[in-house]
Protein backbone atom coordinates (compact mmCIF):
# COMPACT_ATOMS: atom_id res chain seq x y z
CA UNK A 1 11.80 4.36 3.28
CA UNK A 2 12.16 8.09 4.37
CA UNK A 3 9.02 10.20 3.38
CA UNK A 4 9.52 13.93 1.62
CA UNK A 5 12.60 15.66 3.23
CA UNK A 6 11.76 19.18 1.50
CA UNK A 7 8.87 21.09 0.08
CA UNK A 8 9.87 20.77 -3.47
CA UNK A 9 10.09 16.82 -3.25
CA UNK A 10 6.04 16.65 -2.26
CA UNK A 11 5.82 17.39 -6.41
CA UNK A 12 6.27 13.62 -6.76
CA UNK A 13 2.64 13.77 -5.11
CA UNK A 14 0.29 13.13 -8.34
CA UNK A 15 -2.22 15.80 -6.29
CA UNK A 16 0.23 18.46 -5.11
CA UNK A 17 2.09 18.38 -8.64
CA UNK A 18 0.72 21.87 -9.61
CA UNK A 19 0.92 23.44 -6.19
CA UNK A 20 2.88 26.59 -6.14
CA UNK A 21 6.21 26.64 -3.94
CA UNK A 22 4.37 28.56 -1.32
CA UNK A 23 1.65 26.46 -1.46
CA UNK A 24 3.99 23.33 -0.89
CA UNK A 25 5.78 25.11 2.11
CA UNK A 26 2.53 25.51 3.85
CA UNK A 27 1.47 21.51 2.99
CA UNK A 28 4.80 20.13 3.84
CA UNK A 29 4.68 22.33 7.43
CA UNK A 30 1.43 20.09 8.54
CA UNK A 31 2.52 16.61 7.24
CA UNK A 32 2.49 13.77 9.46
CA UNK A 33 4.21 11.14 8.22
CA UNK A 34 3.20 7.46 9.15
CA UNK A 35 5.10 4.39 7.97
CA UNK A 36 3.26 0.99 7.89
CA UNK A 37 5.46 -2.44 7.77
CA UNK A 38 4.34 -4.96 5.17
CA UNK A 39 1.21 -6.46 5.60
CA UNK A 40 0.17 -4.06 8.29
CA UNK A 41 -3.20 -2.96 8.60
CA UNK A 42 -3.93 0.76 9.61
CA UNK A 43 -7.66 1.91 10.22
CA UNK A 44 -9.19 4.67 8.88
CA UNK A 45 -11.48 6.29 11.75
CA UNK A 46 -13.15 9.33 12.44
CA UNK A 47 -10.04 10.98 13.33
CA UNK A 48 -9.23 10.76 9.77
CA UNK A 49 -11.75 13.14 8.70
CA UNK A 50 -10.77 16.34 6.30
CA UNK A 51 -7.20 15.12 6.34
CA UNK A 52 -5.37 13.96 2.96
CA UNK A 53 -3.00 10.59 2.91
CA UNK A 54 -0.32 10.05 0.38
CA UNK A 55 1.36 7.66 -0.51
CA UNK A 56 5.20 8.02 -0.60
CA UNK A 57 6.42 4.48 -0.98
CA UNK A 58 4.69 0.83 -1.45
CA UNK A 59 1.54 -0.44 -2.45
CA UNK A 60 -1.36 0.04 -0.42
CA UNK A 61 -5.20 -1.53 -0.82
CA UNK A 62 -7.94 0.21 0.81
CA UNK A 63 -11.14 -1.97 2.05
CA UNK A 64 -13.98 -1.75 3.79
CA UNK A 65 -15.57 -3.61 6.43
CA UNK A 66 -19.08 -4.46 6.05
CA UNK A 67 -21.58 -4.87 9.20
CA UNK A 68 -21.59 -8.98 8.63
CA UNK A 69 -17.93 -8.48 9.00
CA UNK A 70 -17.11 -8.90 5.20
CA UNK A 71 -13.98 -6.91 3.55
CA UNK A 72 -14.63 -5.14 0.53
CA UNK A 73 -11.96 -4.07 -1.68
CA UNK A 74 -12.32 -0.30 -2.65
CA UNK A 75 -9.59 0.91 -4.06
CA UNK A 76 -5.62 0.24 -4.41
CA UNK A 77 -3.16 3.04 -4.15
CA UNK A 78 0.86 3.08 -5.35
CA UNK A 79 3.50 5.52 -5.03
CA UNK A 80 2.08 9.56 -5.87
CA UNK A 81 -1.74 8.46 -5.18
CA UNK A 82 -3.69 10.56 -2.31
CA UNK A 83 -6.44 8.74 -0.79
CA UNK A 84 -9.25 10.78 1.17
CA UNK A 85 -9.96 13.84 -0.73
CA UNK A 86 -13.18 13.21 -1.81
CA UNK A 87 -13.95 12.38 1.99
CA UNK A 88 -12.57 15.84 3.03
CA UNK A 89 -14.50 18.00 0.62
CA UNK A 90 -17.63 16.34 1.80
CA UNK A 91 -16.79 16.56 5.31
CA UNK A 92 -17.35 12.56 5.95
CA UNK A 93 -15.84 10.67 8.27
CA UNK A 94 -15.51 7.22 7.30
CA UNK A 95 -15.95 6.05 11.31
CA UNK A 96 -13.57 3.17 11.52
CA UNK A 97 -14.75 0.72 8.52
CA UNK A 98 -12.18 1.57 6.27
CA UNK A 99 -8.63 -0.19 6.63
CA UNK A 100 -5.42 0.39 4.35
């Protein structure tokens, strides 16, 4: 599936509903759109840090890997969630234990 083609379509973003059209200019300018098959895994490192996902299309659920090894389900995401922005206000990075 093709992610947002134009400003205006990031309003199907729960987070970036309210956002004015300047506002959505300036998001949809730094996007960087990644698309992950089915039953991929995609880890979130410290490269992820102050940055904002969203999720366009599909299902996503977001674990976390304990130091024994164990997963630990967090969180699951569908179409118009954001995932991260508590992590960017505090300036954490999660350092590689979370997956999506």
């Amino acid at each position: 599936m093709r992610g947002p083609q134009a400003p205006e379509e990031l309003r199907q973003l729960k987070l970036l509903r309210e956002l004015s059209d300047a506002q959505l200019e300036r998001v949809f300018e730094v996007l960087e759109p990644h698309v992950a098959g089915a039953r991929s895994t995609a880890v979130i490192d410290r490269d992820f840090a102050l940055r904002v996902g969203f999720i366009w299309s599909g299902r996503f659920l977001m674990t976390a890997v304990a130091p024994n090894g164990a997963s630990i389900n967090m969180a699951s995401f569908q179409r118009g969630d954001a995932f991260g922005q508590g992590l960017a206000v505090l300036d954490y990075a999660p350092g590689g234990t979370l997956r999506l």
